[in-house]
C-alpha atoms as a PDB file:
ATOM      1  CA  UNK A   1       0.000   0.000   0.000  1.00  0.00           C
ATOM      2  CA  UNK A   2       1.596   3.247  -1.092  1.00  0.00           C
ATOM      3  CA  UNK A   3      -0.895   5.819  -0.395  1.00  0.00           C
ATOM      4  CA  UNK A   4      -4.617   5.146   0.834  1.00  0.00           C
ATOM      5  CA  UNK A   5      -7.583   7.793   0.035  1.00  0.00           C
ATOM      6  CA  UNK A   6     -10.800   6.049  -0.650  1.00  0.00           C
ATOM      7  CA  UNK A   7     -12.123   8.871  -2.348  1.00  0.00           C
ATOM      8  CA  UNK A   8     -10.109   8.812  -4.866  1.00  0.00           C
ATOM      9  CA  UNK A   9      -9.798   6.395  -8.033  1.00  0.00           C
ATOM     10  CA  UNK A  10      -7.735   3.309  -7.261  1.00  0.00           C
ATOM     11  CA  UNK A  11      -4.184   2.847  -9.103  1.00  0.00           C
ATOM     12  CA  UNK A  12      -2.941  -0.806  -8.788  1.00  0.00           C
ATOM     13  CA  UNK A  13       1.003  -0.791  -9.670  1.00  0.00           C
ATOM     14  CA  UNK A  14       2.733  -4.026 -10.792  1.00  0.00           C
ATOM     15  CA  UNK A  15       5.959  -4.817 -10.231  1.00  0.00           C
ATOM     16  CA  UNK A  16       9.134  -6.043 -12.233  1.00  0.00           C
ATOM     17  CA  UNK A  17      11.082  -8.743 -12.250  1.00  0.00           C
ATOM     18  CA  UNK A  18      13.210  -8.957  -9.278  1.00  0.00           C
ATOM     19  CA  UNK A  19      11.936  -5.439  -7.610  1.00  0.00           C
ATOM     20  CA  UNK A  20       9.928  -4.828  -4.964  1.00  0.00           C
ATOM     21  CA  UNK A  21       7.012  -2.496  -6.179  1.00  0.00           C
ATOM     22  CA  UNK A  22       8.130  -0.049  -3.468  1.00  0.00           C
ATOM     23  CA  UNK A  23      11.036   1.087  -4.699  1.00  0.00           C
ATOM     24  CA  UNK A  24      10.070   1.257  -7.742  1.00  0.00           C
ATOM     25  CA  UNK A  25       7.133   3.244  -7.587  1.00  0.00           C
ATOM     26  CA  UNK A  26       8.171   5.254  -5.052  1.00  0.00           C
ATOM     27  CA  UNK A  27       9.938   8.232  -6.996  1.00  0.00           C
ATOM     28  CA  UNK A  28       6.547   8.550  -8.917  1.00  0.00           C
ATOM     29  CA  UNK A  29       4.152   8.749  -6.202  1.00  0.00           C
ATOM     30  CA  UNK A  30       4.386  12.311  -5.412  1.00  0.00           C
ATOM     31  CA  UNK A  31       3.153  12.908  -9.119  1.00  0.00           C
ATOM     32  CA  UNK A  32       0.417  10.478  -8.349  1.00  0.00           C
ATOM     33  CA  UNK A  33      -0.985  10.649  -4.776  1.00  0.00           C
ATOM     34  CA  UNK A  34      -3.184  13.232  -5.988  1.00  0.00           C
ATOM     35  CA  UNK A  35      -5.135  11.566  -8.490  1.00  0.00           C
ATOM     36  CA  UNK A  36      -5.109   8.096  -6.987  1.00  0.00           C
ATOM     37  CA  UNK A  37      -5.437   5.846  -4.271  1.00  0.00           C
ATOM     38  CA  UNK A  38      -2.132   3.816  -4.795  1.00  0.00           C
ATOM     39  CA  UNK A  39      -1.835   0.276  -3.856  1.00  0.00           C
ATOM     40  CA  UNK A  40       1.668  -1.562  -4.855  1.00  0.00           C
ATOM     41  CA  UNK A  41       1.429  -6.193  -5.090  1.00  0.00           C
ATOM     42  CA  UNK A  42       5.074  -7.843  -5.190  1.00  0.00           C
ATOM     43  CA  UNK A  43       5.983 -11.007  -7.162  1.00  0.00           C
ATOM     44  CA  UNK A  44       6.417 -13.950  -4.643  1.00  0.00           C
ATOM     45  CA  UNK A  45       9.486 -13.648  -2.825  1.00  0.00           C
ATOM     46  CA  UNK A  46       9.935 -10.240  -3.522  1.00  0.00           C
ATOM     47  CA  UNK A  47       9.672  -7.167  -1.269  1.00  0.00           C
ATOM     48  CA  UNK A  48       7.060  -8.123   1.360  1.00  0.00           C
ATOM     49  CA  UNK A  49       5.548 -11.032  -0.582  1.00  0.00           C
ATOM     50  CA  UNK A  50       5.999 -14.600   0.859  1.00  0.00           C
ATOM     51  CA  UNK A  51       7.905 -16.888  -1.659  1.00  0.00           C
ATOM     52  CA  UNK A  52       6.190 -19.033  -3.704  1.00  0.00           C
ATOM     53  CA  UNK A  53       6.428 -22.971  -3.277  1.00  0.00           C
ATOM     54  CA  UNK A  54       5.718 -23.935  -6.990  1.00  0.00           C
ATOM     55  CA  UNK A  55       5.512 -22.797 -10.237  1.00  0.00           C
ATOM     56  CA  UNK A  56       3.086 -20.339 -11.728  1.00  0.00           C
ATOM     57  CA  UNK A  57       1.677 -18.730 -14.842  1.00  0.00           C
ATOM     58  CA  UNK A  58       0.849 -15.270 -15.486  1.00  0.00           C
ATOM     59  CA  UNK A  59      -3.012 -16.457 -15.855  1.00  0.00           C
ATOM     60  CA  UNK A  60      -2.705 -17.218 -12.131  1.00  0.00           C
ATOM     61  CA  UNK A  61      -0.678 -13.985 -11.397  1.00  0.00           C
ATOM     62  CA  UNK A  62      -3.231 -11.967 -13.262  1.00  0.00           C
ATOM     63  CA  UNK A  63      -6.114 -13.786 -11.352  1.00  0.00           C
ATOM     64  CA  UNK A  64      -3.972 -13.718  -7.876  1.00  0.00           C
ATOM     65  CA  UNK A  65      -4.666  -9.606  -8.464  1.00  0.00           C
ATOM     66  CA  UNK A  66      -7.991  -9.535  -9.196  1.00  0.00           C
ATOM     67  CA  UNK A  67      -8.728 -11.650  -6.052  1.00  0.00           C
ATOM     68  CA  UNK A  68      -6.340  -9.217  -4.130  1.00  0.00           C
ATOM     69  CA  UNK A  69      -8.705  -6.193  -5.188  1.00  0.00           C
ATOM     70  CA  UNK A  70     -11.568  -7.952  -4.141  1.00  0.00           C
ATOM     71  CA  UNK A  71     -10.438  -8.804  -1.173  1.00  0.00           C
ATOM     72  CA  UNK A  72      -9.673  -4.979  -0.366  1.00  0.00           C
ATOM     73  CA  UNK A  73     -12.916  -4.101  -1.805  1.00  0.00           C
ATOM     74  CA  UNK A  74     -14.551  -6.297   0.858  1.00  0.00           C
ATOM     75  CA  UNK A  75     -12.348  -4.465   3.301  1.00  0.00           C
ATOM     76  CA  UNK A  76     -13.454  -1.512   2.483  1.00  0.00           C
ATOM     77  CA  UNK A  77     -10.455  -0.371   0.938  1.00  0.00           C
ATOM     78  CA  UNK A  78     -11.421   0.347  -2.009  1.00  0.00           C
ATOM     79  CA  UNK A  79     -14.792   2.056  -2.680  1.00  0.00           C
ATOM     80  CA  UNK A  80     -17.571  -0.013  -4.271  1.00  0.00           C
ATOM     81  CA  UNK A  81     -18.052   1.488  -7.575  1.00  0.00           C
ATOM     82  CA  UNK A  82     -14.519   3.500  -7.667  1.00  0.00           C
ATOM     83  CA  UNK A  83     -13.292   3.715 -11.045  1.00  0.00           C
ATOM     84  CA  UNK A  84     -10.167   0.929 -10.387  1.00  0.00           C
ATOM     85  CA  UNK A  85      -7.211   1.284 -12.966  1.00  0.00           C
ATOM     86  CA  UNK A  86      -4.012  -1.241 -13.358  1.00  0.00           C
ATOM     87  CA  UNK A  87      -0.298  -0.137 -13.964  1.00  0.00           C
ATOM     88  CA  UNK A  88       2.918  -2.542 -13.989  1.00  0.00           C
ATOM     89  CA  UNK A  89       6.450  -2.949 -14.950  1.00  0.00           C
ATOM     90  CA  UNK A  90       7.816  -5.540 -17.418  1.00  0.00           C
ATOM     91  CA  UNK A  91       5.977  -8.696 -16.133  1.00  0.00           C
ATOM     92  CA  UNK A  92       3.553  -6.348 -14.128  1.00  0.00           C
ATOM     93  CA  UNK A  93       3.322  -4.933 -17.428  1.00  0.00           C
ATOM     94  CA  UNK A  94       2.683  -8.567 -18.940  1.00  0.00           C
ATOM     95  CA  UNK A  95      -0.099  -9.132 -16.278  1.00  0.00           C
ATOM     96  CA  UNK A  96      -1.511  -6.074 -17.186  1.00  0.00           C
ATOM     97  CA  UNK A  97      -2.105  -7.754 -20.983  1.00  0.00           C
ATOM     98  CA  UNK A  98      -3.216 -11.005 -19.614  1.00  0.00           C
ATOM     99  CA  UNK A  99      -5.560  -8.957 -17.173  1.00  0.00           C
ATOM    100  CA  UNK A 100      -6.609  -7.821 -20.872  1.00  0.00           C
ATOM    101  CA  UNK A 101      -6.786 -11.181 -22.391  1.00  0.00           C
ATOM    102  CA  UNK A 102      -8.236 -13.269 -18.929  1.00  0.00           C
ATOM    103  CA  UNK A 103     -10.256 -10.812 -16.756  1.00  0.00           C
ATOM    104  CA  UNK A 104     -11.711  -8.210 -19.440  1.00  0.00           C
ATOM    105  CA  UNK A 105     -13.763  -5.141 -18.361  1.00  0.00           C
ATOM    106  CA  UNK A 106     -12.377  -6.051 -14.193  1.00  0.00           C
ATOM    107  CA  UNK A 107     -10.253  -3.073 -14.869  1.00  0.00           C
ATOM    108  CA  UNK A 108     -11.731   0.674 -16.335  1.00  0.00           C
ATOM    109  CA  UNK A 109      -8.056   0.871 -18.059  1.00  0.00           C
ATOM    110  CA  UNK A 110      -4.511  -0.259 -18.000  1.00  0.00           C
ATOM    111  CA  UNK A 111      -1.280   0.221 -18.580  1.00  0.00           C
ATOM    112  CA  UNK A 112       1.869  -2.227 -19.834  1.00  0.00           C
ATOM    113  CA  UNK A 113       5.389  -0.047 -18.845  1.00  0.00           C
ATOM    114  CA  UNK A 114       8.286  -1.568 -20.461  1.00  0.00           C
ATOM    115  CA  UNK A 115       6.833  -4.693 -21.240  1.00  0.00           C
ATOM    116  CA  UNK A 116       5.401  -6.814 -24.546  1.00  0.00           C
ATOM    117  CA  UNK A 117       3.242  -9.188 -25.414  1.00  0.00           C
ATOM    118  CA  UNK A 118       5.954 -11.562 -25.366  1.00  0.00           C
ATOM    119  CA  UNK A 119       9.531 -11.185 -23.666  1.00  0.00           C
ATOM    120  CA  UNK A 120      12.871 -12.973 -24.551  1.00  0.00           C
ATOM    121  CA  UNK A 121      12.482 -16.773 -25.301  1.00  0.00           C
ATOM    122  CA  UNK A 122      11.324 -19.565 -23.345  1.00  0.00           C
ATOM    123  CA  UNK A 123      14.977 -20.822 -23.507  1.00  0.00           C
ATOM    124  CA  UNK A 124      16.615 -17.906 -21.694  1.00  0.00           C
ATOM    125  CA  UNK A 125      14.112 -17.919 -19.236  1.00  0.00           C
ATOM    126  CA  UNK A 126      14.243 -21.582 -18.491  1.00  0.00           C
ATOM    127  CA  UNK A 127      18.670 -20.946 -18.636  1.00  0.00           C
ATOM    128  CA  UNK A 128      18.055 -18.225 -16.006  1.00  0.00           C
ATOM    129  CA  UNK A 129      15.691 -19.737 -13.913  1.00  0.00           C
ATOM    130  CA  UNK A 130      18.212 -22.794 -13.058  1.00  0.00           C
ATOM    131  CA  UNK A 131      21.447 -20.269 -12.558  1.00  0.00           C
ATOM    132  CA  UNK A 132      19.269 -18.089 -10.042  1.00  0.00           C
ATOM    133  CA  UNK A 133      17.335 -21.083  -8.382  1.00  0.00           C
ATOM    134  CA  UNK A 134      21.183 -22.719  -8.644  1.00  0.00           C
ATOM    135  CA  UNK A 135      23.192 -19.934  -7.492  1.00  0.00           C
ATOM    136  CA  UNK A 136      20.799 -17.417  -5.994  1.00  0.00           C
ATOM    137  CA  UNK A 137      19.920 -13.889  -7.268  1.00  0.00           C
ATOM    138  CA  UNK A 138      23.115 -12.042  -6.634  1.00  0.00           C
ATOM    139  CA  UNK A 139      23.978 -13.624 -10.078  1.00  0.00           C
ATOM    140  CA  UNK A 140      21.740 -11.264 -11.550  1.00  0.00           C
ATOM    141  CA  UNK A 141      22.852  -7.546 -10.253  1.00  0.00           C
ATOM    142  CA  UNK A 142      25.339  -6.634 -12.697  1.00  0.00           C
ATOM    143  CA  UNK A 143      23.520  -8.067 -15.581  1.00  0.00           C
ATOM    144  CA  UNK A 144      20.119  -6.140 -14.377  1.00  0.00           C
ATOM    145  CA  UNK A 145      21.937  -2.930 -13.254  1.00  0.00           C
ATOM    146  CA  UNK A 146      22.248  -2.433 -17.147  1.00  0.00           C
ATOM    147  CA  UNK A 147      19.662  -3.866 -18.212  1.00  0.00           C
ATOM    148  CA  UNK A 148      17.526  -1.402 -16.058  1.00  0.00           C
ATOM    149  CA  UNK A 149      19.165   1.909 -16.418  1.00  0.00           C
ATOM    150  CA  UNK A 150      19.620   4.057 -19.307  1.00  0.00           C
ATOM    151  CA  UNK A 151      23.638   5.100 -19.163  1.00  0.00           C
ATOM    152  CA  UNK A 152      24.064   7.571 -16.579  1.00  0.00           C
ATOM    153  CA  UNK A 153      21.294   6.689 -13.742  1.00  0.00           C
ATOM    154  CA  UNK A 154      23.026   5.145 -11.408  1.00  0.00           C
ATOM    155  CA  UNK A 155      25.180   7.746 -11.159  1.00  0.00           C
ATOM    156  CA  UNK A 156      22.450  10.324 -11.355  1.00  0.00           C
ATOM    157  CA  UNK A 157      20.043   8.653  -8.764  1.00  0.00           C
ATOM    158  CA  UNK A 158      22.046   6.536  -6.458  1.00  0.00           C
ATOM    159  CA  UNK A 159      19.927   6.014  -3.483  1.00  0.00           C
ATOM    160  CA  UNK A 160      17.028   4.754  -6.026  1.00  0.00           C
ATOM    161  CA  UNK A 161      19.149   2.543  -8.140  1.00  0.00           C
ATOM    162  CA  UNK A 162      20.528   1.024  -5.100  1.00  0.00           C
ATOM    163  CA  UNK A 163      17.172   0.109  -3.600  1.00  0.00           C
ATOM    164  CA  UNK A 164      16.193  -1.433  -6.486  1.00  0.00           C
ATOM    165  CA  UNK A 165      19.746  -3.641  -6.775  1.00  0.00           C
ATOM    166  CA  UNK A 166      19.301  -4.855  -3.064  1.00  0.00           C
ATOM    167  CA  UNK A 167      15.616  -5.834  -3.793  1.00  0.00           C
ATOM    168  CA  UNK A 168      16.929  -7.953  -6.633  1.00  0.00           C
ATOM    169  CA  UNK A 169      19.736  -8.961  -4.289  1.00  0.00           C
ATOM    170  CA  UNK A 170      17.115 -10.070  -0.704  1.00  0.00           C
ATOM    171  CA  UNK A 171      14.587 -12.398  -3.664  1.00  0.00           C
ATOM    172  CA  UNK A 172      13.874 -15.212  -2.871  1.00  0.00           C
ATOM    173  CA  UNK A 173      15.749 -17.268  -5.251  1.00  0.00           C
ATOM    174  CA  UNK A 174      13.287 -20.152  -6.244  1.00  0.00           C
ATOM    175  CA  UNK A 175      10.676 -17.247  -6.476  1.00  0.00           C
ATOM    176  CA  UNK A 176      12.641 -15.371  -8.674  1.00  0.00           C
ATOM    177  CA  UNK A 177      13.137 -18.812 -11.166  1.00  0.00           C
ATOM    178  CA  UNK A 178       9.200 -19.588 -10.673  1.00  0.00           C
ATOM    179  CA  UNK A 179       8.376 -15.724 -12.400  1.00  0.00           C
ATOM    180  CA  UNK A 180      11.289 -16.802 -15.063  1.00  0.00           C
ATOM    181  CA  UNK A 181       9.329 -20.104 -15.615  1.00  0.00           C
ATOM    182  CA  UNK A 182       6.141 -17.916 -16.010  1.00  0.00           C
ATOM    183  CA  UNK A 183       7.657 -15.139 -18.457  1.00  0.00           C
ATOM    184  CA  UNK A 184       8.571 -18.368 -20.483  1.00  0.00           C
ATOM    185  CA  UNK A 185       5.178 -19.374 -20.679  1.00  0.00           C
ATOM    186  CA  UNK A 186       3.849 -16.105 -21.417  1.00  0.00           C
ATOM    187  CA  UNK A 187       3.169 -15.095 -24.856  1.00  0.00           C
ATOM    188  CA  UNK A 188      -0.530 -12.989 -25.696  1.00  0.00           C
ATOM    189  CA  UNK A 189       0.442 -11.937 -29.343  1.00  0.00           C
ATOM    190  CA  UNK A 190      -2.529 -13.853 -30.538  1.00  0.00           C
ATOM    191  CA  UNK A 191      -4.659 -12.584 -28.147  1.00  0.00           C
ATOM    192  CA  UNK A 192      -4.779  -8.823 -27.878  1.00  0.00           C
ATOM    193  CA  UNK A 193      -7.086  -8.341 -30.659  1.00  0.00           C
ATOM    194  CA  UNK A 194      -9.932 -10.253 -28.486  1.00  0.00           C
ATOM    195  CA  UNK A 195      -9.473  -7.416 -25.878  1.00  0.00           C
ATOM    196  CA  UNK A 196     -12.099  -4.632 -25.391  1.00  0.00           C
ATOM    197  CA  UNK A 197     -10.086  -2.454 -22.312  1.00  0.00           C
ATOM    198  CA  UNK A 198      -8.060   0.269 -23.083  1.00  0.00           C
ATOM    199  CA  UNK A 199      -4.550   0.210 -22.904  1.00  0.00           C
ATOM    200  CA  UNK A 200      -1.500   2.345 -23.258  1.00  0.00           C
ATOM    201  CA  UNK A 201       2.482   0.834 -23.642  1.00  0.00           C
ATOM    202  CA  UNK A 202       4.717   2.804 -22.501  1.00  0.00           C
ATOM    203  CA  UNK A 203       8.161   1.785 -23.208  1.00  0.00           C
ATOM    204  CA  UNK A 204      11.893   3.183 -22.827  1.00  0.00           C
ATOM    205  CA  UNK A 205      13.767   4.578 -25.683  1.00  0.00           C
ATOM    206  CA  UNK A 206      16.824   3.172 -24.660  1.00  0.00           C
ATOM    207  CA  UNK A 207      15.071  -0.220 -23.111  1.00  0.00           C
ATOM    208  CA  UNK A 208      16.873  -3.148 -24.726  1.00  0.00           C
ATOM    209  CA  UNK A 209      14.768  -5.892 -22.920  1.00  0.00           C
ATOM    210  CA  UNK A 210      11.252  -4.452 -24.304  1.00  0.00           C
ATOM    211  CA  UNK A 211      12.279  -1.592 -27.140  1.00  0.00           C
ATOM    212  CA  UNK A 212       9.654   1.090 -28.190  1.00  0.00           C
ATOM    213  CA  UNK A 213       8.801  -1.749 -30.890  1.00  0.00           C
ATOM    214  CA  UNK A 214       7.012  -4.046 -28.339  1.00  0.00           C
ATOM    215  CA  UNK A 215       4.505  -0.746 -27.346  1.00  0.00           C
ATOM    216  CA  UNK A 216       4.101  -0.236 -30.622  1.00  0.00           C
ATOM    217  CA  UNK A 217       2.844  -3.931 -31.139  1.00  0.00           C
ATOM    218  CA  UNK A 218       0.192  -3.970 -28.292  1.00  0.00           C
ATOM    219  CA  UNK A 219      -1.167  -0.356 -29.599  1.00  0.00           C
ATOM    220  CA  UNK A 220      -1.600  -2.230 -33.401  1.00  0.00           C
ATOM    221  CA  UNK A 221      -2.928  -5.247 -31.961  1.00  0.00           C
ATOM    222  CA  UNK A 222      -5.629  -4.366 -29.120  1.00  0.00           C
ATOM    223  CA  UNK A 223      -8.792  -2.864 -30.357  1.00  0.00           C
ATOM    224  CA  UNK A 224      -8.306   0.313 -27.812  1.00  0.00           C
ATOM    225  CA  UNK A 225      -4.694   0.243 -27.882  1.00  0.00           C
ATOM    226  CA  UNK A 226      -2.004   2.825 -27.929  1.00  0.00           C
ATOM    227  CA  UNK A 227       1.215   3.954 -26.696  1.00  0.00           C
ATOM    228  CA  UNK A 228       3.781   6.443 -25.742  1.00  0.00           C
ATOM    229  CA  UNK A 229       7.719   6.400 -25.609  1.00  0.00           C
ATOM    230  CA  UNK A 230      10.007   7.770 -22.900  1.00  0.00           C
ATOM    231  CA  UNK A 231      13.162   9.012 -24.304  1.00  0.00           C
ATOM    232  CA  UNK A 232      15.213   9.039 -21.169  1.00  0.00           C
ATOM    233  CA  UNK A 233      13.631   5.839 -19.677  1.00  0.00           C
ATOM    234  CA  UNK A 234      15.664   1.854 -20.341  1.00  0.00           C
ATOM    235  CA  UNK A 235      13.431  -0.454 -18.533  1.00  0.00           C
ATOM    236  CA  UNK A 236      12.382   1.119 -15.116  1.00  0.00           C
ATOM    237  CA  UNK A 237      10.321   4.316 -16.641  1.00  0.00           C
ATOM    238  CA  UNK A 238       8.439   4.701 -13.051  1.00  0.00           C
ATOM    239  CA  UNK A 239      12.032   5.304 -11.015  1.00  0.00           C
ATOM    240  CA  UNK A 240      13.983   6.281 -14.092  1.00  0.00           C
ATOM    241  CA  UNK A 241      11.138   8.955 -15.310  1.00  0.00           C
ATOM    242  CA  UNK A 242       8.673   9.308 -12.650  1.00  0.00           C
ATOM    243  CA  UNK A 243       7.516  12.574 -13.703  1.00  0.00           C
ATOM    244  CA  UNK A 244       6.768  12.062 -17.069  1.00  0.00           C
ATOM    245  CA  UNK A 245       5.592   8.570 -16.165  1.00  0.00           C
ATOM    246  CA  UNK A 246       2.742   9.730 -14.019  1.00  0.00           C
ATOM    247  CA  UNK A 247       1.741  11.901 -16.079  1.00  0.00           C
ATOM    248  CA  UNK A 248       1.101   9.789 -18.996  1.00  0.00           C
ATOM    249  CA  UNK A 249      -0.997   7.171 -16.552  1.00  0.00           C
ATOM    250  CA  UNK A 250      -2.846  10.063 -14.981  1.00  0.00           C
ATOM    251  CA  UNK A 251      -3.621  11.469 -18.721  1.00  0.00           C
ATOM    252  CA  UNK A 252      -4.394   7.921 -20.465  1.00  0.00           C
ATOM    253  CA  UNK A 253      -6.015   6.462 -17.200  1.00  0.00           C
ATOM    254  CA  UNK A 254      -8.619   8.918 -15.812  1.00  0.00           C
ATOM    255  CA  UNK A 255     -10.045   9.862 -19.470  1.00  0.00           C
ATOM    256  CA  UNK A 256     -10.865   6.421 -19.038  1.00  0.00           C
END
């Protein structure tokens, strides 16, 4: 939970792999908290998640939100009859397209940040889900640190690159290769076009995981589709470009 006003619209914010949602929605808050209620979910194993004790698919991530809001709903949480929007990062971007795809109209709009339809291959996935389950997640900091960034953040924005890298670093390590077995089952291409909710990509210019290609992709392929690049953003637009991050969500999200 980031920031709670019920009378406000509800923003659900996805996470990435191997970040806690904190962190890495953090820097944009301020830009949001006045439009939204703000509620962050974590992968398994990540942040303040528990791990996860088998595999699982995106279709069950996807549904493991939805049953998340309504539990809050019940709560009280969030309003009954609140608009209720979705935003994540690279596969919380990917459950925001199979929240498309699986749960259709659950959501007044979404939004898929540095993600795609599909991401890498099955193979890598399955290769880096046995090193990390293997040899634990600490294998992964230097190849995400710039992966993540465009050139220049670290050094720019220590403190938030850094609590990013140790979230990566504290994952749970089968938890991390279960959402790598997930990403390699993920793949909506063929879906999109059966999707009625509006979404908006929003990818980094200088993202090499998920290029500006990927957005472009989901805003041919789903009926109410469309996109937007960030020029200075790789794969972390929310901490790299919180700014102008919030205020394409806020924009695309609440004419929605």
């Amino acid at each position: 939970m980031l920031h709670t006003d019920k009378a406000l619209p509800t923003l659900i914010v996805g996470p990435s792999l191997g970040t806690a949602a904190l962190p890495l929605w953090a820097p944009a808050l301020p830009y949001l908290k006045d439009k939204f209620q703000v509620i962050a979910w974590d992968l398994p194993g990540h942040g303040e998640s528990k791990p996860s004790t088998e595999a699982f698919s995106l279709a069950e991530l996807a549904t493991g939100v939805t049953k998340a809001v309504e539990a809050l709903r019940a709560d009280g949480v969030i309003s009954e009859g609140s608009k209720l929007y979705y935003a994540g990062v690279s596969v919380g971007g990917a459950t925001a397209l199979q929240l498309a795809v699986d749960h259709t109209g659950f959501f007044n709009a979404l939004s898929s940040i540095c993600s795609a339809a599909k991401i890498g291959t099955p193979e890598g996935w399955t290769d880096r889900a046995e090193l990390v389950a293997k040899a634990g997640t600490p294998t992964m900091v230097a190849g995400s640190a710039e992966r993540w960034f465009a050139p220049g953040f670290i050094e720019k924005e220590p403190v938030i690159s850094t609590e990013l890298l140790h979230s990566l670093q504290d994952a749970d390590r089968f938890a991390y290769a279960h959402a790598c077995g997930a990403l390699a089952g993920f793949d909506v291409r063929g879906q999109l076009a059966s999707t009625s909710d509006p979404i908006i990509a929003i990818n980094g210019a200088q993202d090499q995981v998920c290029p500006p290609a990927d957005a472009e992709f989901i805003a041919e392929n789903a009926p109410r589709g469309t996109m937007a690049v960030i020029d200075s953003a790789s794969h972390l637009a929310p901490a790299e470009a919180p700014e102008e991050t919030a205020a394409l969500l806020a924009e695309f999200l609440l004419s929605n």
